[in-house]
C-alpha atoms as a PDB file:
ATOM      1  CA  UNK A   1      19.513   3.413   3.096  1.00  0.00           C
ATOM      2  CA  UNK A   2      23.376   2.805   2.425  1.00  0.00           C
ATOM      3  CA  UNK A   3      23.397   1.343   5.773  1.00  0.00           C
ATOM      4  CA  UNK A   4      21.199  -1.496   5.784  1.00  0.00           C
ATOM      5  CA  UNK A   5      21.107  -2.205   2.111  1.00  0.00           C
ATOM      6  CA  UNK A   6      23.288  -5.004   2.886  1.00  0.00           C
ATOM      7  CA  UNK A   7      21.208  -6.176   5.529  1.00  0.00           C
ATOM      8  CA  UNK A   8      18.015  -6.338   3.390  1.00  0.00           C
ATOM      9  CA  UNK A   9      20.547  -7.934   0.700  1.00  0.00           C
ATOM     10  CA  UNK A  10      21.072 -10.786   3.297  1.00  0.00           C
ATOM     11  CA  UNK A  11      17.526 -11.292   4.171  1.00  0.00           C
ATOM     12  CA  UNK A  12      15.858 -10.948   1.297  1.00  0.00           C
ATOM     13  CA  UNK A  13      18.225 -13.871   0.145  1.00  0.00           C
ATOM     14  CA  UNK A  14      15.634 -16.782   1.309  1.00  0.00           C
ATOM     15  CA  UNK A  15      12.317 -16.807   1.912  1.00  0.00           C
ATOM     16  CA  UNK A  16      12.591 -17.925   5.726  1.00  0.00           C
ATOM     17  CA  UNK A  17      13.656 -14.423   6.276  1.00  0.00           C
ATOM     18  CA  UNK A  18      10.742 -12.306   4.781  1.00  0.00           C
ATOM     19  CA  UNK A  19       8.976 -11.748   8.193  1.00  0.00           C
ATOM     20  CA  UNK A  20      12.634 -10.863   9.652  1.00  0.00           C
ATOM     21  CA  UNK A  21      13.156  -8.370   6.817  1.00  0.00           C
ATOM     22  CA  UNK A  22       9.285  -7.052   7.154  1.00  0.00           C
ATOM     23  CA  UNK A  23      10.532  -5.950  10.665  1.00  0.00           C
ATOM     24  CA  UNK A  24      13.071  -4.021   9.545  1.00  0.00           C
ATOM     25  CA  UNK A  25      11.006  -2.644   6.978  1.00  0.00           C
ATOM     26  CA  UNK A  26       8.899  -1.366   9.801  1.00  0.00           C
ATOM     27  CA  UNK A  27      11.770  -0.087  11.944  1.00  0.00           C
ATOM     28  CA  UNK A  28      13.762   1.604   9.137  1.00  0.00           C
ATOM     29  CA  UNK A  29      10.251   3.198   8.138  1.00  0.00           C
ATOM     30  CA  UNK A  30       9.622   4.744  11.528  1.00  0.00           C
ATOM     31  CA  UNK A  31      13.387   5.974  11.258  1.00  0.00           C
ATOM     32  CA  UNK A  32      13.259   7.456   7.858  1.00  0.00           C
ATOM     33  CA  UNK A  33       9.882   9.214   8.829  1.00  0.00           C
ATOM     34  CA  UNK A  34      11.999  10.405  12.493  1.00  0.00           C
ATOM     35  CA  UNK A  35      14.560  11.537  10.387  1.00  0.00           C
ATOM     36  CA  UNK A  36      12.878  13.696   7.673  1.00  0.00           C
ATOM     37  CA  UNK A  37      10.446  14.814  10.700  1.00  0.00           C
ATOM     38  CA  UNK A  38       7.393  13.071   9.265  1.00  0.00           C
ATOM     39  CA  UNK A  39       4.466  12.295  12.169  1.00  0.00           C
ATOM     40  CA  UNK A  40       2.558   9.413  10.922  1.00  0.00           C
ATOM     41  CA  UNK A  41      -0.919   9.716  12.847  1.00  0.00           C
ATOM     42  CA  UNK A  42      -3.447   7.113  13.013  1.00  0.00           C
ATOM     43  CA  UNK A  43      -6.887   7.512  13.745  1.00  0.00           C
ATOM     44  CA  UNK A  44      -8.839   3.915  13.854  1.00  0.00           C
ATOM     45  CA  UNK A  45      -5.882   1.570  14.004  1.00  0.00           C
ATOM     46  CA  UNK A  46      -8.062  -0.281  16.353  1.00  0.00           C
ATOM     47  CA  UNK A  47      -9.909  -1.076  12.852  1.00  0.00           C
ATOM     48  CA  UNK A  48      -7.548  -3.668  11.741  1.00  0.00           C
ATOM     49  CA  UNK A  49      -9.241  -7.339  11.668  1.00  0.00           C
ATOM     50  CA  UNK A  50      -7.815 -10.036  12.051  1.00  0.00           C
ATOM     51  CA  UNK A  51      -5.529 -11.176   8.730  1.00  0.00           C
ATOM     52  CA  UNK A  52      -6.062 -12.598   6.148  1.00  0.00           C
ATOM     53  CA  UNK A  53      -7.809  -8.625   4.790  1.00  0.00           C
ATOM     54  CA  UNK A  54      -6.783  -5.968   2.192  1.00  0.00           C
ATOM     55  CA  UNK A  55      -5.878  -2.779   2.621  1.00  0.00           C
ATOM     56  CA  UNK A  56      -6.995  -0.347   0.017  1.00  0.00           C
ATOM     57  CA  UNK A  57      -5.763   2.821   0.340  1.00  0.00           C
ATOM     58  CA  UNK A  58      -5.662   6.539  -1.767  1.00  0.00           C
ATOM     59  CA  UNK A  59      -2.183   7.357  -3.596  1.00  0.00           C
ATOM     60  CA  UNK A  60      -1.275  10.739  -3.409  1.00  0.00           C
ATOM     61  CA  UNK A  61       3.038  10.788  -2.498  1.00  0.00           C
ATOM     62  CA  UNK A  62       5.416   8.058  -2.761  1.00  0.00           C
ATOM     63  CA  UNK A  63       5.413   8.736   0.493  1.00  0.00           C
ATOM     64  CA  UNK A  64       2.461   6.538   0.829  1.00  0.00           C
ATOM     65  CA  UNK A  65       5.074   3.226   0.810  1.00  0.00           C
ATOM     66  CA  UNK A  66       6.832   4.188   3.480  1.00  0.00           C
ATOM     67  CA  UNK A  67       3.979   5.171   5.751  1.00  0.00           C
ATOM     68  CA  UNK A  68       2.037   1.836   5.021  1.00  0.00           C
ATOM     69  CA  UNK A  69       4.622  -0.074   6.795  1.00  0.00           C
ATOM     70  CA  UNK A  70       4.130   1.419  10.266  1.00  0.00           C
ATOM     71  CA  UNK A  71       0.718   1.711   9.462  1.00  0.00           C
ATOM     72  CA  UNK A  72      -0.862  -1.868   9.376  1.00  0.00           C
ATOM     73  CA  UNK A  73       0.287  -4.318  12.303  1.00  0.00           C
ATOM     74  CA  UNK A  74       0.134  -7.098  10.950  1.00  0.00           C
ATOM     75  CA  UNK A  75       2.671  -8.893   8.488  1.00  0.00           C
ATOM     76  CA  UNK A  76       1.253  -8.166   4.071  1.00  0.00           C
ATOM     77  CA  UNK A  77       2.545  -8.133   0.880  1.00  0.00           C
ATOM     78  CA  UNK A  78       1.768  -4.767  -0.971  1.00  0.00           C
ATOM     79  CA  UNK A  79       1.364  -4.260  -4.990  1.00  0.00           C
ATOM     80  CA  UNK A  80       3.345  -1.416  -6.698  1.00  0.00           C
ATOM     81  CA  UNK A  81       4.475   0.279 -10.163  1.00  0.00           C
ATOM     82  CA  UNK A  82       7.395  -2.052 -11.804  1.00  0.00           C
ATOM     83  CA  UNK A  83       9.194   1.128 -11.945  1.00  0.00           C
ATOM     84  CA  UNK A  84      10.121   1.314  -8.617  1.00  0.00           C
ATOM     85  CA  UNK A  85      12.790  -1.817  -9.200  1.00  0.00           C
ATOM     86  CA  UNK A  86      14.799   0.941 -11.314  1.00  0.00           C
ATOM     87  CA  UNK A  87      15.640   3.307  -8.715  1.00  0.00           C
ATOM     88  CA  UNK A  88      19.136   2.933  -6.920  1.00  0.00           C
ATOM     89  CA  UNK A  89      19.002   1.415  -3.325  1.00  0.00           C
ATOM     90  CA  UNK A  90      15.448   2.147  -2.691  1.00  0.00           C
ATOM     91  CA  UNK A  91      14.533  -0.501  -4.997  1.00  0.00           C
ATOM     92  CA  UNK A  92      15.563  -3.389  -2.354  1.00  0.00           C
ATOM     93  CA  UNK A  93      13.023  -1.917  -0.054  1.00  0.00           C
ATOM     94  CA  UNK A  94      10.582  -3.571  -2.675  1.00  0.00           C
ATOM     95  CA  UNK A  95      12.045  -6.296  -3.655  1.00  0.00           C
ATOM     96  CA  UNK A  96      10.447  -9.022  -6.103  1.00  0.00           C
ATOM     97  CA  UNK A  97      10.342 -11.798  -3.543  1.00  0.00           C
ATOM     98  CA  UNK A  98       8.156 -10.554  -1.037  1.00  0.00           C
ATOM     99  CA  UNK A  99       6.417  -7.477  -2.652  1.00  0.00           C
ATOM    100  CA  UNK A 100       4.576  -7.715  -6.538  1.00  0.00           C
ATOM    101  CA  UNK A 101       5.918  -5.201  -8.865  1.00  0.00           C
ATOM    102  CA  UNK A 102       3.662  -5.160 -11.822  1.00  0.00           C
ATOM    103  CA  UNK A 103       3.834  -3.402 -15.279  1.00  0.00           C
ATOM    104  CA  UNK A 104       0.541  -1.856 -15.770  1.00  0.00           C
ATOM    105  CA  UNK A 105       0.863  -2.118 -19.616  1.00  0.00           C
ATOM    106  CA  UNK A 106       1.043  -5.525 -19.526  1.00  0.00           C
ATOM    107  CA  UNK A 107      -1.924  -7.692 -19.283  1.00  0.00           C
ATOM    108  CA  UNK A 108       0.045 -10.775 -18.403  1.00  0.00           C
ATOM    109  CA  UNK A 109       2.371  -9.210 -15.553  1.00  0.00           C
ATOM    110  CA  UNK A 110      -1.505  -8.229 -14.194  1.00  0.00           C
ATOM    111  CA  UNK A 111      -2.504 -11.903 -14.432  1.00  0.00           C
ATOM    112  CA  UNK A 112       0.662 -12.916 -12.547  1.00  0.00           C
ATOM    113  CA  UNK A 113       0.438 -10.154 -10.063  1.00  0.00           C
ATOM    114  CA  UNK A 114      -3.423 -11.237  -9.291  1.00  0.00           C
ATOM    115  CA  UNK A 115      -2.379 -14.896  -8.758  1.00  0.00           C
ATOM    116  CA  UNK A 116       0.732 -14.005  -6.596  1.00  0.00           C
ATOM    117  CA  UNK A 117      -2.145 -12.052  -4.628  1.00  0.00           C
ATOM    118  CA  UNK A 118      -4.627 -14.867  -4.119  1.00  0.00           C
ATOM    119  CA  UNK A 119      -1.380 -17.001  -3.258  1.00  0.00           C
ATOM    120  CA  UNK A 120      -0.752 -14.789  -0.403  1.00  0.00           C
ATOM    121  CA  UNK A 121      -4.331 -14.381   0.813  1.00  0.00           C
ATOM    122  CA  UNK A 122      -4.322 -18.337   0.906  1.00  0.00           C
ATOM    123  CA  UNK A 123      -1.772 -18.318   3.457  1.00  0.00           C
ATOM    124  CA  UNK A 124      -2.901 -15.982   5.348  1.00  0.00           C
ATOM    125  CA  UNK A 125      -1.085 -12.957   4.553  1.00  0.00           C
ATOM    126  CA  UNK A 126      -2.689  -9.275   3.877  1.00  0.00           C
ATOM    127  CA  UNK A 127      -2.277  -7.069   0.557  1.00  0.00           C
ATOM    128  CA  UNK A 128      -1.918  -3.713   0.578  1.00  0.00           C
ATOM    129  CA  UNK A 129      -3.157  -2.274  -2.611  1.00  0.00           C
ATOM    130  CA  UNK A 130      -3.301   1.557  -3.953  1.00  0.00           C
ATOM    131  CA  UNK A 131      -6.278   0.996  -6.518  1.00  0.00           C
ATOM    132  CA  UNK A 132      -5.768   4.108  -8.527  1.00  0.00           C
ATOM    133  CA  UNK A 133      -2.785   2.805 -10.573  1.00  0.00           C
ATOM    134  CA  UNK A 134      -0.748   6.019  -9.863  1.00  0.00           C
ATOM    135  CA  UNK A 135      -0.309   8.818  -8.206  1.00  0.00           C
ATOM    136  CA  UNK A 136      -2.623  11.246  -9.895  1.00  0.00           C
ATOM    137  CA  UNK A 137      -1.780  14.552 -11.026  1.00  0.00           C
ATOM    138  CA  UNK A 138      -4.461  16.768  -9.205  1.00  0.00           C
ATOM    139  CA  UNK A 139      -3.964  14.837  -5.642  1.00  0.00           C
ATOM    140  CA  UNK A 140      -5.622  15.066  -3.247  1.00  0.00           C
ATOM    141  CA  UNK A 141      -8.193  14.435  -5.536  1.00  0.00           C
ATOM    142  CA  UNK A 142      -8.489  10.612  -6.481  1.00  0.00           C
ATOM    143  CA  UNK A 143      -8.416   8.926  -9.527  1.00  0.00           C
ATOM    144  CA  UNK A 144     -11.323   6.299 -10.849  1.00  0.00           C
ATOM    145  CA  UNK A 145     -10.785   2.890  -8.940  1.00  0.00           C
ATOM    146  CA  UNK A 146      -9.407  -0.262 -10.791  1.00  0.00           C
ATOM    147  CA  UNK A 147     -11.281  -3.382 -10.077  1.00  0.00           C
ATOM    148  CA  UNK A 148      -8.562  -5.478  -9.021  1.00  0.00           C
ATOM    149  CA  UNK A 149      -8.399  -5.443  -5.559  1.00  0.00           C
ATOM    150  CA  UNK A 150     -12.263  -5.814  -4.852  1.00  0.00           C
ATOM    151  CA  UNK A 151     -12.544  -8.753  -7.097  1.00  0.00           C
ATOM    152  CA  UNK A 152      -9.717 -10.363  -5.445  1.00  0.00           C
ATOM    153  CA  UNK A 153     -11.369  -9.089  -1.614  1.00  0.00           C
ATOM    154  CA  UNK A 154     -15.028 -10.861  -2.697  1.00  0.00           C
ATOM    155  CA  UNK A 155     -13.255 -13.796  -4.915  1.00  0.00           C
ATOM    156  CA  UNK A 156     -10.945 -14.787  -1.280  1.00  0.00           C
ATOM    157  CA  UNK A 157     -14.062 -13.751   1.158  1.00  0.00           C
ATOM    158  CA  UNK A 158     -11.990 -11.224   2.742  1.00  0.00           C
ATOM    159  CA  UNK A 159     -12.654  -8.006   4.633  1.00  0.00           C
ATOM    160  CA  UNK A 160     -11.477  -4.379   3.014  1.00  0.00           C
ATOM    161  CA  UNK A 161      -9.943  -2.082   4.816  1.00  0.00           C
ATOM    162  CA  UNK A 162     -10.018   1.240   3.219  1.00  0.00           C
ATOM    163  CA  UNK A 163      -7.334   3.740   4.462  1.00  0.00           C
ATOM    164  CA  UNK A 164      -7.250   7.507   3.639  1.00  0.00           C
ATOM    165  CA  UNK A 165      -3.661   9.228   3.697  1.00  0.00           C
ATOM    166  CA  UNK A 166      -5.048  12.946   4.839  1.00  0.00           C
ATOM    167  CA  UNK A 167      -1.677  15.307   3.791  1.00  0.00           C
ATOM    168  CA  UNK A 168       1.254  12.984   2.415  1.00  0.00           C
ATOM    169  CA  UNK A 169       0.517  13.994  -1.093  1.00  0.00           C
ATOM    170  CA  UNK A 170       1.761  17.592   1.333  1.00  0.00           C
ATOM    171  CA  UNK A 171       4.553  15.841   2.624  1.00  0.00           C
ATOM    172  CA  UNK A 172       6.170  14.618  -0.290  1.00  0.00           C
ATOM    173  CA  UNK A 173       4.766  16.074  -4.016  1.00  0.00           C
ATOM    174  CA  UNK A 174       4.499  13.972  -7.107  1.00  0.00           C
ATOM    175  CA  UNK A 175       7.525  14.838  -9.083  1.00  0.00           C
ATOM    176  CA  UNK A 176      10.320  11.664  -9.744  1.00  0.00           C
ATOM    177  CA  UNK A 177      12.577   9.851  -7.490  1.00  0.00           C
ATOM    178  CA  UNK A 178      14.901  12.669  -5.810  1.00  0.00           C
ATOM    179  CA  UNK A 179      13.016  15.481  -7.757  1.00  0.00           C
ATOM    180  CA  UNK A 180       9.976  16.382  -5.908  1.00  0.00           C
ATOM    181  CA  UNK A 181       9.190  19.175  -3.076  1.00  0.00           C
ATOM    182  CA  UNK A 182       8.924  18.147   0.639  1.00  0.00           C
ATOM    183  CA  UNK A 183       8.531  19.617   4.135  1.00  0.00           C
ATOM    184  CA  UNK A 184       8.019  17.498   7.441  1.00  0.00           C
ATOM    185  CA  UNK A 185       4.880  17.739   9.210  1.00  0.00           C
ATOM    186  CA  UNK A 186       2.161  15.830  10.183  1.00  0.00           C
ATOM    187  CA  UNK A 187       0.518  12.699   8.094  1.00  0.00           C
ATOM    188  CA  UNK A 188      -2.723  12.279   9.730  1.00  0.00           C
ATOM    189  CA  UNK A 189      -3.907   8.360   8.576  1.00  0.00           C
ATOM    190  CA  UNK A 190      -7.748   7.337   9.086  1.00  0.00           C
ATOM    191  CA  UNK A 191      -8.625   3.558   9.136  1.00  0.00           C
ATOM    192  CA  UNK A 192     -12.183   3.219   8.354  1.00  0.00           C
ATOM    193  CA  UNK A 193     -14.097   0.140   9.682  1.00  0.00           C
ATOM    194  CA  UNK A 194     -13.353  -2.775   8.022  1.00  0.00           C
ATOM    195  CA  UNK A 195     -15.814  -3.588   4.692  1.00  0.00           C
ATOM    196  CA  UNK A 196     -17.022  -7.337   4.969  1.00  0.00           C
ATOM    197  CA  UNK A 197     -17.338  -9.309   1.689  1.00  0.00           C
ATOM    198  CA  UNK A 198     -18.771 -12.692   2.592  1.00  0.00           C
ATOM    199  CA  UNK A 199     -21.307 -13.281   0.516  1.00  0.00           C
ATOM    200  CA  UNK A 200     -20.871 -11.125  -1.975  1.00  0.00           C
ATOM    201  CA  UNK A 201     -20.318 -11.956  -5.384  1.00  0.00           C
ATOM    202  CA  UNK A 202     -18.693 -10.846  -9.131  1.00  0.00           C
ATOM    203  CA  UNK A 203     -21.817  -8.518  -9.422  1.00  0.00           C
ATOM    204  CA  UNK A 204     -20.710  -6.369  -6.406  1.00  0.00           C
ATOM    205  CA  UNK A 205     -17.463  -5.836  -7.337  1.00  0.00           C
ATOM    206  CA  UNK A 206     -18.473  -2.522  -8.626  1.00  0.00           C
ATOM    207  CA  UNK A 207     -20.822  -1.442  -6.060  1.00  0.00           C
ATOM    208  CA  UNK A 208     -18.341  -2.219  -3.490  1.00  0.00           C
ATOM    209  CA  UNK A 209     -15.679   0.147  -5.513  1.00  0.00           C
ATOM    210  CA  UNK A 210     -17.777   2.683  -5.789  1.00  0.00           C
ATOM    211  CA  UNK A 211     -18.896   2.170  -1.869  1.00  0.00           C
ATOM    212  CA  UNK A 212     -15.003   2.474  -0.879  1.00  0.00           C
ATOM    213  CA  UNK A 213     -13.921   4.973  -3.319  1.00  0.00           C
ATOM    214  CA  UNK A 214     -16.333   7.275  -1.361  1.00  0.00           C
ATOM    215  CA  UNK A 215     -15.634   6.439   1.915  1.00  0.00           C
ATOM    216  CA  UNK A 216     -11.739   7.038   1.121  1.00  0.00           C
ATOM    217  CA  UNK A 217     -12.459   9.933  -1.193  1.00  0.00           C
ATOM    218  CA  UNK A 218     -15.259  11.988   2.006  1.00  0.00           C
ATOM    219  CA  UNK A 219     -12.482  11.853   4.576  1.00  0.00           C
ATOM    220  CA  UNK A 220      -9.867  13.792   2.195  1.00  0.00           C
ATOM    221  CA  UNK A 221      -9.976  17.625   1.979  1.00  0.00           C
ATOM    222  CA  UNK A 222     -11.625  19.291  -0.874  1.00  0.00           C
ATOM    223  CA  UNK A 223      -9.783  21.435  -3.316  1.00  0.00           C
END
């Protein structure tokens, strides 16, 4: 991370450079998982539509950001915890400029962090978004959905992807920045089909959380 901190320094400097620095995001991703001898396996990549979609995925490891990257092929702009900015060197690898840190105690970072999301569906870019809020504290059992990223997927007319992250919550466990347990192994990755929302309305948002939630939540082992 030391080692191309300055490099994401440089690029995240102007906006002309986010789809350069995205690369490298992907690159150093595949190296950190080589590395720590993390096997990122996807089943269903073939799944991925054609952008403009959003990717909703289960949060179980912190690990989850790192995997996402090498994940989904095409270029997106993912929504995490503010408190990621505070930890040293890491933090550039979400920087404010092309990702949307948001502070989920306040209602108006939200706001902001919804509109900075329909900005980026507009022009064509993905979200990635973990709808739980956290990482909970009985993984891999999921927490009850938030509404945000459905209303945003029916408000733009955009497909859903829903994603289920099989053992990371295994790979790395919950438990701070530089704190928690981990092992390398595998980190099995499903992509369900694609969940179309033309047509639909405000009054599905729920249904269609509810519809996701399970699909995410059947493909994840039972404890």
């Amino acid at each position: 991370m030391i080692l191309v901190y300055p490099i994401f320094l440089f690029l995240f400097g102007k906006k002309k450079r986010y789809r350069t620095a995205f690369k490298l995001k992907k690159i150093w991703s595949w190296f950190l998982s080589l590395i720590t001898g993390v096997v990122l396996i996807r089943k269903g990549k073939e799944n991925f539509p054609e952008p403009p979609y959003v990717v909703v995925s289960n949060h179980s490891s912190y690990f989850d950001i790192i995997l996402i990257y090498p994940l989904v092929p095409h270029y997106f702009t993912i929504i995490g915890k503010a408190e990621i900015m505070k930890w040293p060197l890491f933090n550039i690898f979400f920087t404010k400029g092309m990702n949307i840190p948001v502070d989920r105690r306040s209602r108006t970072d939200g706001h902001k962090a919804y509109t900075r999301s329909v900005e980026e569906l507009k022009k064509g870019n993905s979200m990635v978004l973990f709808p739980e809020g956290t990482i909970p504290d009985n993984v891999p059992n999921m927490r009850r959905f938030k509404n945000g990223a459905f209303k945003l997927a029916i408000e733009q007319q955009v497909p859903i992807v829903p994603v289920t992250f099989i053992k990371n919550y295994k790979r790395l466990e919950n438990g701070g920045f530089l704190k928690a347990p981990a092992s390398p192994g595998l980190a099995p990755a499903i992509i369900h089909p694609p969940i179309e929302t033309k047509g639909m309305t405000e009054k599905d948002i729920v249904p269609l959380r509810d519809k996701i939630f399970d699909i995410i939540d059947n493909a994840l082992p039972k404890q």
